[in-house]
PDB file of N, CA and C in Angstrom:
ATOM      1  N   UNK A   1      10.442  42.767 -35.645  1.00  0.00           N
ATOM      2  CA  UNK A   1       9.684  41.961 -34.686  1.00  0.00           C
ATOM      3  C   UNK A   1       8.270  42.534 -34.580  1.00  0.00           C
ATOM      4  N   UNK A   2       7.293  41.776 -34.615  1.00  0.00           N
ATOM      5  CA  UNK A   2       5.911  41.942 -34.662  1.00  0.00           C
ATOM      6  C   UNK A   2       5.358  42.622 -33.145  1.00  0.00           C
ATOM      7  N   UNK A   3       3.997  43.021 -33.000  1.00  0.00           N
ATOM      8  CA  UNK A   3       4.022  43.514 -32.031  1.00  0.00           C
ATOM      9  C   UNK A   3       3.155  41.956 -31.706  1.00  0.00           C
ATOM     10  N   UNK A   4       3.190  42.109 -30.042  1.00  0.00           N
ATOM     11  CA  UNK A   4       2.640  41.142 -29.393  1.00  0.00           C
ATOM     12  C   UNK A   4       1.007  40.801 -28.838  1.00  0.00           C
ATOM     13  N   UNK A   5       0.182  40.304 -29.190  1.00  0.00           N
ATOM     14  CA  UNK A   5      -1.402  40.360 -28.615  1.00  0.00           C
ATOM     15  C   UNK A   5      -1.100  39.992 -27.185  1.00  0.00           C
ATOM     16  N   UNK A   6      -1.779  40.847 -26.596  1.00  0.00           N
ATOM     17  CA  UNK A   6      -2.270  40.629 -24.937  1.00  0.00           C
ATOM     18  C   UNK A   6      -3.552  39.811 -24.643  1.00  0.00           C
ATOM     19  N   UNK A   7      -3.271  38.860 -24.275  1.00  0.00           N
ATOM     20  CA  UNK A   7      -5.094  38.073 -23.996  1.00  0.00           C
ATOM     21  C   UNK A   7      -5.675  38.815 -22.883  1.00  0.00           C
ATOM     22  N   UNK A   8      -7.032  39.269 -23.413  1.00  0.00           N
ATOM     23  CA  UNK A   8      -7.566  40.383 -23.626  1.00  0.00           C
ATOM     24  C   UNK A   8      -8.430  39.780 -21.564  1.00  0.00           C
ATOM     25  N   UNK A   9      -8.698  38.458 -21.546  1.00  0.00           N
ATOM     26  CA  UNK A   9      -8.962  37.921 -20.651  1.00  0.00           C
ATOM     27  C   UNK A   9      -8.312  38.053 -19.322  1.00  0.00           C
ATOM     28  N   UNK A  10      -6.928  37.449 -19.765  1.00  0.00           N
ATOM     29  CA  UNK A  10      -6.088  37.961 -18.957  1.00  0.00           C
ATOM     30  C   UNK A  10      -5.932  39.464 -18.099  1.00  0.00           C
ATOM     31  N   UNK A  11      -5.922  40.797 -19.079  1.00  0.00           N
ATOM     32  CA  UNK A  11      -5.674  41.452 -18.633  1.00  0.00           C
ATOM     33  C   UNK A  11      -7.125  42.109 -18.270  1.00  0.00           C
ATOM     34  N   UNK A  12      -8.001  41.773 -18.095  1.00  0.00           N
ATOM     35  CA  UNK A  12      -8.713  41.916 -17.185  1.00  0.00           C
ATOM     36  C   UNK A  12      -8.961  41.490 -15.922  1.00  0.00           C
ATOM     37  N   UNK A  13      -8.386  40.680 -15.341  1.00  0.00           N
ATOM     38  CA  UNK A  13      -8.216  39.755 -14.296  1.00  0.00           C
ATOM     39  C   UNK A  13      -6.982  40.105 -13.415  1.00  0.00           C
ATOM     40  N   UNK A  14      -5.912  40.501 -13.814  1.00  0.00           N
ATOM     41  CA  UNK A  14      -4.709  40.490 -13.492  1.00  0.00           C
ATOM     42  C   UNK A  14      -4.149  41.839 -13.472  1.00  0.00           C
ATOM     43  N   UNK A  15      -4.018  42.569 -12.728  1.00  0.00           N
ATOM     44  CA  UNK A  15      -3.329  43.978 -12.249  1.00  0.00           C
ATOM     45  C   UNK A  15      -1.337  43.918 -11.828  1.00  0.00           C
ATOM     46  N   UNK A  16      -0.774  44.663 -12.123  1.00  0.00           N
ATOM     47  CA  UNK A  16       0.955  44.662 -12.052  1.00  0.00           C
ATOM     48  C   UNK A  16       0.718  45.470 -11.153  1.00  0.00           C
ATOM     49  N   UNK A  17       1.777  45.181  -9.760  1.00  0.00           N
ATOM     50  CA  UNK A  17       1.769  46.063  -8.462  1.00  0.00           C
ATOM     51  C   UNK A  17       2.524  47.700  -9.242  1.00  0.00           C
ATOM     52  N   UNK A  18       2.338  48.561  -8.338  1.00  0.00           N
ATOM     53  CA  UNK A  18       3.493  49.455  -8.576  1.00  0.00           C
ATOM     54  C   UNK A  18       4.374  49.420  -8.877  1.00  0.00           C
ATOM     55  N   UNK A  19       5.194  48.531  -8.363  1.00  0.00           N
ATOM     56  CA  UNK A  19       6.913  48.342  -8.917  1.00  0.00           C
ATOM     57  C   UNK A  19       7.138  47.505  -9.848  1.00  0.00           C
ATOM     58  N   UNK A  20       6.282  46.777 -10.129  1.00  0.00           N
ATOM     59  CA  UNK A  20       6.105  46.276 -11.584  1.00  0.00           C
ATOM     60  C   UNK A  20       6.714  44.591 -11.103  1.00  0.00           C
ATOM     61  N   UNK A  21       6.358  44.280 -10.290  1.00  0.00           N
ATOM     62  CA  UNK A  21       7.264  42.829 -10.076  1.00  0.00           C
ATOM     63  C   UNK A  21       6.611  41.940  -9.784  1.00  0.00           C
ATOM     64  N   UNK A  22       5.553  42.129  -8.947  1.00  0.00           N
ATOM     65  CA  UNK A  22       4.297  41.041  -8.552  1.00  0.00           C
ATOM     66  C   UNK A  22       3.019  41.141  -9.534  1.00  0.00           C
ATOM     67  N   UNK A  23       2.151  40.529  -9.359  1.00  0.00           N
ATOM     68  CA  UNK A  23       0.830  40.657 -10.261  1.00  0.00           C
ATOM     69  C   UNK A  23      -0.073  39.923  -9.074  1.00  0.00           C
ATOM     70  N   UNK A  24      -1.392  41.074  -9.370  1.00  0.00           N
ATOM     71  CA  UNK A  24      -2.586  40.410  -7.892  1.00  0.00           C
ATOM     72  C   UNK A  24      -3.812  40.100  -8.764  1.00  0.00           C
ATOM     73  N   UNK A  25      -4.342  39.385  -7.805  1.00  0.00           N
ATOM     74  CA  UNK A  25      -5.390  38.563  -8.640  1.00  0.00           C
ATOM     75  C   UNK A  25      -6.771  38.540  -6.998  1.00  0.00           C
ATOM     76  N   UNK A  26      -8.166  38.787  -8.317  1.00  0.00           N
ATOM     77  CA  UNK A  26      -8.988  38.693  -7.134  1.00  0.00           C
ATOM     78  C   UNK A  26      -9.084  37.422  -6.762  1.00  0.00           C
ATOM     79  N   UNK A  27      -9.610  37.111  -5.089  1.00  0.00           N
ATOM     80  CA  UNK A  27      -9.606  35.772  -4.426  1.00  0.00           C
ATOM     81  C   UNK A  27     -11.010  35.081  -5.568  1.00  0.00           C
ATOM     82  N   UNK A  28     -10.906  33.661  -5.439  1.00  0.00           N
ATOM     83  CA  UNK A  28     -12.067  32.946  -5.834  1.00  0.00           C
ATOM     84  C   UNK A  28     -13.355  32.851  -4.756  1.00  0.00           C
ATOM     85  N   UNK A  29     -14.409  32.060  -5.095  1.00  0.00           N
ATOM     86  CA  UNK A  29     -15.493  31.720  -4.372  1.00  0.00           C
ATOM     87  C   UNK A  29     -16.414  32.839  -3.997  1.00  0.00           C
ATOM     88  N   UNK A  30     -16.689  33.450  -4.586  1.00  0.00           N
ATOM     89  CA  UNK A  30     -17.186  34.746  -3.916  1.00  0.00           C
ATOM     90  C   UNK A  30     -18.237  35.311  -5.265  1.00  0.00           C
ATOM     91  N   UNK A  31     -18.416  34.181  -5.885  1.00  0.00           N
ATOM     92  CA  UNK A  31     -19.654  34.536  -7.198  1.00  0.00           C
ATOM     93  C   UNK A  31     -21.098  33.977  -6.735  1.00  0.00           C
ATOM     94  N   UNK A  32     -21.065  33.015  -5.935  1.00  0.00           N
ATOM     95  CA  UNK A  32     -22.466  32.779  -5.799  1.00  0.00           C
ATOM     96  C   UNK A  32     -22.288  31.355  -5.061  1.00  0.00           C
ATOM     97  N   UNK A  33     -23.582  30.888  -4.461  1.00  0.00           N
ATOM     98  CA  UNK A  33     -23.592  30.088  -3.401  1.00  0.00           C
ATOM     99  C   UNK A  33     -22.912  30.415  -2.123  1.00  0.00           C
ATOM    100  N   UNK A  34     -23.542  32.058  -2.007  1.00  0.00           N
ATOM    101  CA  UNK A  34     -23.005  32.534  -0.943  1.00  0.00           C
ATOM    102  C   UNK A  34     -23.517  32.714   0.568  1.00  0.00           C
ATOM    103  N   UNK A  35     -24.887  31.833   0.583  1.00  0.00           N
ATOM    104  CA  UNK A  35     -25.824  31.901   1.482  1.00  0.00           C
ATOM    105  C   UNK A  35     -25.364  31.227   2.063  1.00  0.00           C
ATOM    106  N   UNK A  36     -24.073  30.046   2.350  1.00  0.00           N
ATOM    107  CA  UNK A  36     -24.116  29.139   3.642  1.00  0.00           C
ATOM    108  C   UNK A  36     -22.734  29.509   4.185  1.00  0.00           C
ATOM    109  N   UNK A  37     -21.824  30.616   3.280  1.00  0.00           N
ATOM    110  CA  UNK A  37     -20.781  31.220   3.771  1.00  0.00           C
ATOM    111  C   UNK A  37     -20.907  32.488   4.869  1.00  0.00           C
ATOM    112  N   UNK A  38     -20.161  32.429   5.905  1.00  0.00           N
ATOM    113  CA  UNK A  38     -19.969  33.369   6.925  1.00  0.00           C
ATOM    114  C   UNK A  38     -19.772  34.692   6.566  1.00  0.00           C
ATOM    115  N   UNK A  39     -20.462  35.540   6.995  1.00  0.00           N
ATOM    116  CA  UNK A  39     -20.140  37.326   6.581  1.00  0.00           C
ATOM    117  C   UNK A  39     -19.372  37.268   6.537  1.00  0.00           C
ATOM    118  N   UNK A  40     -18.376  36.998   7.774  1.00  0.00           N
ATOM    119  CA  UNK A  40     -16.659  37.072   8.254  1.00  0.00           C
ATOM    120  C   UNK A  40     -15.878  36.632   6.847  1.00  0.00           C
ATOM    121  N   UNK A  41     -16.329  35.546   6.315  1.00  0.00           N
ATOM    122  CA  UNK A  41     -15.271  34.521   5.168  1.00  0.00           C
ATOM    123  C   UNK A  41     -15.463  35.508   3.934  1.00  0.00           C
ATOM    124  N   UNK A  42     -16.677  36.194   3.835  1.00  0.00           N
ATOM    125  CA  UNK A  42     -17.076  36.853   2.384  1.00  0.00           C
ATOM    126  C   UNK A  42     -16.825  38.573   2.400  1.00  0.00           C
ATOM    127  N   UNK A  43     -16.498  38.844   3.407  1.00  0.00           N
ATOM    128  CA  UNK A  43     -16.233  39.886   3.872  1.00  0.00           C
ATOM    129  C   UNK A  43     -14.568  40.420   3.672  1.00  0.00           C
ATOM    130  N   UNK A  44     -13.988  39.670   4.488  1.00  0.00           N
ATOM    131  CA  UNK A  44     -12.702  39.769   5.218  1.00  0.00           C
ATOM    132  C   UNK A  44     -11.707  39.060   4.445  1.00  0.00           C
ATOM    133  N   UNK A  45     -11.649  37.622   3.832  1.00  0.00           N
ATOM    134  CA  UNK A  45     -10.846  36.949   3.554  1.00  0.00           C
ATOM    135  C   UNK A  45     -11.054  36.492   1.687  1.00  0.00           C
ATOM    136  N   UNK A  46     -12.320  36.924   1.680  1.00  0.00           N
ATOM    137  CA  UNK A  46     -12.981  36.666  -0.218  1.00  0.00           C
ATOM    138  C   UNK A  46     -12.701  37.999  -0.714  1.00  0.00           C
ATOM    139  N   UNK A  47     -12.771  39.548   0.357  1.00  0.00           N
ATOM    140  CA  UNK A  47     -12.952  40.217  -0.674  1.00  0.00           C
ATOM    141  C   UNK A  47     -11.258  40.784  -1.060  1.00  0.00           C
ATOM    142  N   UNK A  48     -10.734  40.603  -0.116  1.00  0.00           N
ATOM    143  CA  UNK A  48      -9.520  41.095  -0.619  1.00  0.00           C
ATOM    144  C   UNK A  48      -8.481  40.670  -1.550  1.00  0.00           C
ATOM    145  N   UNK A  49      -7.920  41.059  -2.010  1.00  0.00           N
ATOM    146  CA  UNK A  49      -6.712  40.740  -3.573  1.00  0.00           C
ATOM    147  C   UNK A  49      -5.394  40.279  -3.135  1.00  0.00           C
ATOM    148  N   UNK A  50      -5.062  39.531  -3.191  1.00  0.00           N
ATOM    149  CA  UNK A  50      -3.930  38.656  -3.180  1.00  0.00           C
ATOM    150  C   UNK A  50      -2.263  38.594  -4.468  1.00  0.00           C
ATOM    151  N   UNK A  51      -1.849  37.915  -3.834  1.00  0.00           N
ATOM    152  CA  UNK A  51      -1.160  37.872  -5.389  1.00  0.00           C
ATOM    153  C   UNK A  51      -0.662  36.761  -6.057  1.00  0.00           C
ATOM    154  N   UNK A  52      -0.108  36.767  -7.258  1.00  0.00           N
ATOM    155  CA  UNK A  52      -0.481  35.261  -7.968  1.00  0.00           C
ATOM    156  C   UNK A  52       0.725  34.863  -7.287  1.00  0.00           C
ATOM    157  N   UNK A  53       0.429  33.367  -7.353  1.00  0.00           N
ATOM    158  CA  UNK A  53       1.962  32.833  -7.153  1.00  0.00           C
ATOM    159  C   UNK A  53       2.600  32.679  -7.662  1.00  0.00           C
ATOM    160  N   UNK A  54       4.224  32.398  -7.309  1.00  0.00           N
ATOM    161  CA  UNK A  54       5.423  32.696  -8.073  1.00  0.00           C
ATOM    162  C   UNK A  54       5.330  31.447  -9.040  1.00  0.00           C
ATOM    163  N   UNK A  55       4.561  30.064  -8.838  1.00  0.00           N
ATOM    164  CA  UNK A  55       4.941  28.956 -10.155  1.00  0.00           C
ATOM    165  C   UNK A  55       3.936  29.323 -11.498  1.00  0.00           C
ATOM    166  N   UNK A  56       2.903  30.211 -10.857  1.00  0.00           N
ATOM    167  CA  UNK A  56       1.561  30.535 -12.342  1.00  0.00           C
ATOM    168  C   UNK A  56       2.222  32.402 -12.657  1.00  0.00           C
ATOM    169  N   UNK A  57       2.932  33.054 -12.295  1.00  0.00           N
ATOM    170  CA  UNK A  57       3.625  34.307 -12.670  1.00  0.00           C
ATOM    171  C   UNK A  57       4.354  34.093 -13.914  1.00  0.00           C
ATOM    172  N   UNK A  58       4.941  33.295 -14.354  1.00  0.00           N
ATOM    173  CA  UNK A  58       5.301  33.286 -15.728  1.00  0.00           C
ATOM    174  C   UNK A  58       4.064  33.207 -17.022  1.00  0.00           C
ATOM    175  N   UNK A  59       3.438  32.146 -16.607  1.00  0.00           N
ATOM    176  CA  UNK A  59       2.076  31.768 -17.512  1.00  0.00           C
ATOM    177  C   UNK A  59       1.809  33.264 -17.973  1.00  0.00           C
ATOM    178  N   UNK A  60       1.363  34.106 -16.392  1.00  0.00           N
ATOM    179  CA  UNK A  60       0.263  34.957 -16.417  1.00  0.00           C
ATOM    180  C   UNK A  60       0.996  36.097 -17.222  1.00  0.00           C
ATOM    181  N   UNK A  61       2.598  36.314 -17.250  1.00  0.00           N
ATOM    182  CA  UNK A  61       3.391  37.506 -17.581  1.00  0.00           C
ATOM    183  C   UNK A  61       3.324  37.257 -19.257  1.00  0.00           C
ATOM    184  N   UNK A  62       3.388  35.655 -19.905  1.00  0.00           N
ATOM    185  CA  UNK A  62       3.270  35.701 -21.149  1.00  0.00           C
ATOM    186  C   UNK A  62       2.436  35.827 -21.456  1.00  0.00           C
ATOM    187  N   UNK A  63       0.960  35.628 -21.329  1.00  0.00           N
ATOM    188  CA  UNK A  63      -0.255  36.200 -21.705  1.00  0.00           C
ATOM    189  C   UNK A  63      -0.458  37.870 -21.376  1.00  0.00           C
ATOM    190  N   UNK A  64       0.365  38.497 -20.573  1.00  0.00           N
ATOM    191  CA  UNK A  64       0.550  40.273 -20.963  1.00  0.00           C
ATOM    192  C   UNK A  64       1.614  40.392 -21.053  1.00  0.00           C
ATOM    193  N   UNK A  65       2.141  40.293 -21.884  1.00  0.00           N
ATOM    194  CA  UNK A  65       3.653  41.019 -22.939  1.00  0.00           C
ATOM    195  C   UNK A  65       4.324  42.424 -22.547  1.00  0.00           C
ATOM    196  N   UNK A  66       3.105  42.978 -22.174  1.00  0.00           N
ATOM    197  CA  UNK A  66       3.446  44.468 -22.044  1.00  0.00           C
ATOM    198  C   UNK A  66       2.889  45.220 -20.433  1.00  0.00           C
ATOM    199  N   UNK A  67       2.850  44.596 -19.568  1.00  0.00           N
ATOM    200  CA  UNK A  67       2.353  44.861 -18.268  1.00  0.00           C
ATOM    201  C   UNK A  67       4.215  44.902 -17.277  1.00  0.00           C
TER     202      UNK A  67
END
């Protein structure tokens, strides 16, 4: 059996928790057109990491093979 390519995209984007079961992903909106957004929204609720959801967790697990 061949070894497997990791999309290289992917695993820049996408971190495996500690226990190896979830995968977090940074929030969106938070690249630009940020002048009419609230400190509070870009601060508090944009900057923190989340995690993917359970129906896009398969997608994201076959694009890293080895995570």
């Amino acid at each position: 059996m061949p070894k497997l390519k990791t999309c290289r995209a992917a695993a820049k984007r996408f971190k495996v928790t500690g226990s190896g079961k979830k995968i977090t992903r940074r929030k969106a909106f938070k690249n630009h057109l940020l002048d009419h957004k609230s400190s509070e929204q870009k601060r508090r609720r944009l900057s923190q990491k989340t995690l993917v959801h359970k129906t896009d967790e398969k997608a994201v697990r076959l694009m890293m093979p080895y995570c």
